[in-house]
Protein backbone atom coordinates (compact mmCIF):
# COMPACT_ATOMS: atom_id res chain seq x y z
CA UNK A 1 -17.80 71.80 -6.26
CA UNK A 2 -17.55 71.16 -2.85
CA UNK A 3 -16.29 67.76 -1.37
CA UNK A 4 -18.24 64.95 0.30
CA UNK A 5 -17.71 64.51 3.56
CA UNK A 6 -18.54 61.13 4.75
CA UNK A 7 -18.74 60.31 8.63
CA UNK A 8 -17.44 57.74 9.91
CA UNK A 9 -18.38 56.15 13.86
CA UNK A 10 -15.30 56.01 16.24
CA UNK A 11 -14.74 52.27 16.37
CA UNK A 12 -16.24 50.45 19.20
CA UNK A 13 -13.82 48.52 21.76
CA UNK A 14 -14.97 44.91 22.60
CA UNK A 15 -13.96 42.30 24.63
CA UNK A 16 -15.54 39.92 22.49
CA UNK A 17 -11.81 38.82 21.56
CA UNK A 18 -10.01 36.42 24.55
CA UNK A 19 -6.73 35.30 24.85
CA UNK A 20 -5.77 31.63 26.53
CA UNK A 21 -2.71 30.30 27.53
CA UNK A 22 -2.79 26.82 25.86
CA UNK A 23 -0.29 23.93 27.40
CA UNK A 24 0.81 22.33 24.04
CA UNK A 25 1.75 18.92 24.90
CA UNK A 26 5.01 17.26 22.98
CA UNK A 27 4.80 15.58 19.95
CA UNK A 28 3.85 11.97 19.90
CA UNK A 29 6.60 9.43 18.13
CA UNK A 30 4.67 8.79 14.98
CA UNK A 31 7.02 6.11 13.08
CA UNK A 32 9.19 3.59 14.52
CA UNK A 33 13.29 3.69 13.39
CA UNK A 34 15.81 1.74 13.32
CA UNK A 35 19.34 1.90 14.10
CA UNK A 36 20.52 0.30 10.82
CA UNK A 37 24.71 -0.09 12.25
CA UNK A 38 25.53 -3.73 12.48
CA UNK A 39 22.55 -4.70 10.59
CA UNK A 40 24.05 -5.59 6.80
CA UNK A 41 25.14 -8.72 6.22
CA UNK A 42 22.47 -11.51 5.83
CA UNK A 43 22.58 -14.31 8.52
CA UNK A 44 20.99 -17.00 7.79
CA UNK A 45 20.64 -18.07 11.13
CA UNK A 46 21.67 -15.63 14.03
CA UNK A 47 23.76 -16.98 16.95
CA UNK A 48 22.39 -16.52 20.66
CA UNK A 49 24.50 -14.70 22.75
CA UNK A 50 25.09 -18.33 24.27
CA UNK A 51 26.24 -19.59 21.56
CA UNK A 52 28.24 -16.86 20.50
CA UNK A 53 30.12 -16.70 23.77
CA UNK A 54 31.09 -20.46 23.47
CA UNK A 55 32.11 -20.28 20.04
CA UNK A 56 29.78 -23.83 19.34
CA UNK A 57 28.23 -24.63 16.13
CA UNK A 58 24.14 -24.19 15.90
CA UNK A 59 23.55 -27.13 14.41
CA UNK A 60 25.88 -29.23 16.39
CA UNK A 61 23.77 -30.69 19.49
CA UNK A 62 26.87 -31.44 21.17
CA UNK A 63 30.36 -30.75 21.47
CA UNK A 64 32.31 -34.16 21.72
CA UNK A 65 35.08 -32.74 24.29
CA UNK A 66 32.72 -31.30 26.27
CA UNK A 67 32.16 -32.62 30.09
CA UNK A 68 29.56 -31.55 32.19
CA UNK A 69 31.18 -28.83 34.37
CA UNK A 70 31.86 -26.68 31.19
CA UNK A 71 28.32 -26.94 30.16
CA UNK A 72 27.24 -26.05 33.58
CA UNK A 73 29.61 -22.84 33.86
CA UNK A 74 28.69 -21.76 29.89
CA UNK A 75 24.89 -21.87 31.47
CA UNK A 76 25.15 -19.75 34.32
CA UNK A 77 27.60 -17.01 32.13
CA UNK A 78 24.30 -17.16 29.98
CA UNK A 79 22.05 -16.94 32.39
CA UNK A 80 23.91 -13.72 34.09
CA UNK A 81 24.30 -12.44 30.65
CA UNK A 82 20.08 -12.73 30.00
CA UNK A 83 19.72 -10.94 33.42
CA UNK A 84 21.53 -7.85 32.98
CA UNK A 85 21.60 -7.69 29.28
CA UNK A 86 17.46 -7.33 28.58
CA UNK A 87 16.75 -7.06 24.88
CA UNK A 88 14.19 -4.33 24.33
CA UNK A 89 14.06 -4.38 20.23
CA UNK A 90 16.43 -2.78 18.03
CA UNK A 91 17.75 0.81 18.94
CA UNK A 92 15.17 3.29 16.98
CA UNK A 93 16.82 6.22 14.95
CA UNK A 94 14.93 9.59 15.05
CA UNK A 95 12.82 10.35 11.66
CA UNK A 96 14.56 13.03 9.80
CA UNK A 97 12.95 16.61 10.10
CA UNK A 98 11.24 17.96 7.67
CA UNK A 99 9.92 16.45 3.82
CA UNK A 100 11.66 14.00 1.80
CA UNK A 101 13.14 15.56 -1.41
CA UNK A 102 13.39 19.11 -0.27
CA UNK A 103 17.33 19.12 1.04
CA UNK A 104 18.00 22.49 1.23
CA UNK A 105 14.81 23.76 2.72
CA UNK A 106 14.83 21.50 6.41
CA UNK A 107 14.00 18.23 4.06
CA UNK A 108 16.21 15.05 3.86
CA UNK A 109 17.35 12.47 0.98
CA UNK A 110 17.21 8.63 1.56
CA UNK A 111 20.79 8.61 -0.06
CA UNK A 112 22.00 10.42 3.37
CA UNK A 113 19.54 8.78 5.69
CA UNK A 114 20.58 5.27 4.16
CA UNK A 115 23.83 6.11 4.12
CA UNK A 116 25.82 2.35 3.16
CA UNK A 117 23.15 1.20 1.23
CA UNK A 118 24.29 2.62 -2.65
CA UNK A 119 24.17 -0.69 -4.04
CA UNK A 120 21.02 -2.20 -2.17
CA UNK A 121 18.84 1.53 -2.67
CA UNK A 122 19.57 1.13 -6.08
CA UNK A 123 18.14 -2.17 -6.41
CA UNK A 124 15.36 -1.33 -4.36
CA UNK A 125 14.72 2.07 -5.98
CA UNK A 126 14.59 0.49 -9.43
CA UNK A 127 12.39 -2.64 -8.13
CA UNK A 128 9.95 0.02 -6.46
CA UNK A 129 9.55 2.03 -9.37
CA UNK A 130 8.77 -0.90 -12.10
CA UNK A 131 6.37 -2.01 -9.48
CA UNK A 132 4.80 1.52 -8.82
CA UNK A 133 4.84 1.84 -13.20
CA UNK A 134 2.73 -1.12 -12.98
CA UNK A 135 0.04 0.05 -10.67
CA UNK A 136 -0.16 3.36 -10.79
CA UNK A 137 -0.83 6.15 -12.72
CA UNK A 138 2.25 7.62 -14.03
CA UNK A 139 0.70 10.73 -15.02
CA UNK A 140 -1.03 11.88 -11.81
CA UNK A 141 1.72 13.36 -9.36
CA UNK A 142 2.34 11.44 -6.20
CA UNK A 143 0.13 13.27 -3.61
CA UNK A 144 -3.41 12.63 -6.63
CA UNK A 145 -2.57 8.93 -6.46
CA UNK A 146 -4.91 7.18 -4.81
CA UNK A 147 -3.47 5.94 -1.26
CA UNK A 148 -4.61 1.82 -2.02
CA UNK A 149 -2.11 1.63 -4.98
CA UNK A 150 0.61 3.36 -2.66
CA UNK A 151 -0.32 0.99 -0.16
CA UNK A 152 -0.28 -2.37 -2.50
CA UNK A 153 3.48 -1.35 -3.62
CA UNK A 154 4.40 -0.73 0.04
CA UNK A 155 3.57 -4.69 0.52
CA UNK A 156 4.62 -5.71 -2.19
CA UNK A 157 7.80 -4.77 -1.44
CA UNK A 158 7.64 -5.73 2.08
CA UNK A 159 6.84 -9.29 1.18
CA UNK A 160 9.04 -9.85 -2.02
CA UNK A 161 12.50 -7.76 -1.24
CA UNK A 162 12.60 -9.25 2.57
CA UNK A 163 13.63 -12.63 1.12
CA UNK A 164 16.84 -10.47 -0.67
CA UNK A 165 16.82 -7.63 1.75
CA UNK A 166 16.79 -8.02 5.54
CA UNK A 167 17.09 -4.50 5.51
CA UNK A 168 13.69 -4.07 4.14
CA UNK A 169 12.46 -5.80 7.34
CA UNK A 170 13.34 -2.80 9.35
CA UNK A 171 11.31 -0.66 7.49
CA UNK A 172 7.84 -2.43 8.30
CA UNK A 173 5.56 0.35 9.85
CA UNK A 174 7.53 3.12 9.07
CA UNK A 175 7.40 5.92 6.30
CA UNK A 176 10.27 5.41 4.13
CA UNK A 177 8.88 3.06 1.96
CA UNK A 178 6.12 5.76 0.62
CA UNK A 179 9.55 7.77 0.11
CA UNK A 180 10.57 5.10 -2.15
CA UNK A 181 7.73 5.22 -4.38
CA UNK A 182 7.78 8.98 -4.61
CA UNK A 183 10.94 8.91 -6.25
């Protein structure tokens, strides 16, 4: 028996393939953070940096040894404090690279991103996830649960744990309380 011999063509060269130089722009900020240092204990009613500087009471309206030229010199120290000194919001922090939950493959835990908060993530963790046993369903994993339950729980906790938790206020708008309900 003799073989087949099958021809083939020689392949055809086209140009039908381009190449582009694309500019790729840089990535947009996509979630606000906060720099959480100097932001635990719970004031119940912050001081001005006027206030703070003279050391005077809130709630007092006056001081009784007070005369006017002190009140006059603590005014223009605030006033060239407010000048120089222009509040632009809390200092962001940087989101962490890469997927919460995956540690050892460029993803992050909220343990070491909320580093100083053991007690409070604990409390917060648990409240989260009686709330998220509640509303959703616990046998669907968290990326087939539908994205209105995910969002109730995310206000939920927004409006009930920032009466405890001032911390919790820092969080508004940003992804890490979707993090909480995934674990």
């Amino acid at each position: 028996m003799r073989p087949l011999h099958v021809s083939r063509h020689p392949p055809t060269i086209t140009n039908r393939v381009e190449f582009v130089r694309v500019k790729i722009l840089p990535r947009p900020d996509i979630t606000a953070r906060v720099n959480y240092a100097g932001k635990w204990a719970i004031d119940p009613m912050p001081l001005s940096p006027c206030l703070a500087m003279t050391g005077l009471d809130p709630e007092l309206e006056s001081c009784p040894d007070s005369n006017d030229d002190d009140e006059e010199n603590i005014d223009e120290l605030c006033n060239e404090n407010n000048d120089t000194n222009v509040d632009k919001g809390p200092r962001m922090i940087p989101k962490p690279q890469g997927e919460r939950g995956r540690p050892r493959s460029g993803g992050y835990t909220l343990s070491k991103v909320l580093e100083g908060w053991d007690g409070d993530l604990k409390v917060i963790s648990a409240f989260v996830k009686s709330e998220a046993d509640k509303a959703l369903d616990m046998t669907l994993s968290y990326k087939n649960q539908p994205q209105t339950g995910i969002d109730a729980i995310c206000e939920l906790v927004q409006t009930t744990l920032t009466v405890s938790f001032r911390k919790i206020e820092l969080f508004i708008g940003i992804s890490s309380l979707p993090d909480f309900a995934q674990l």
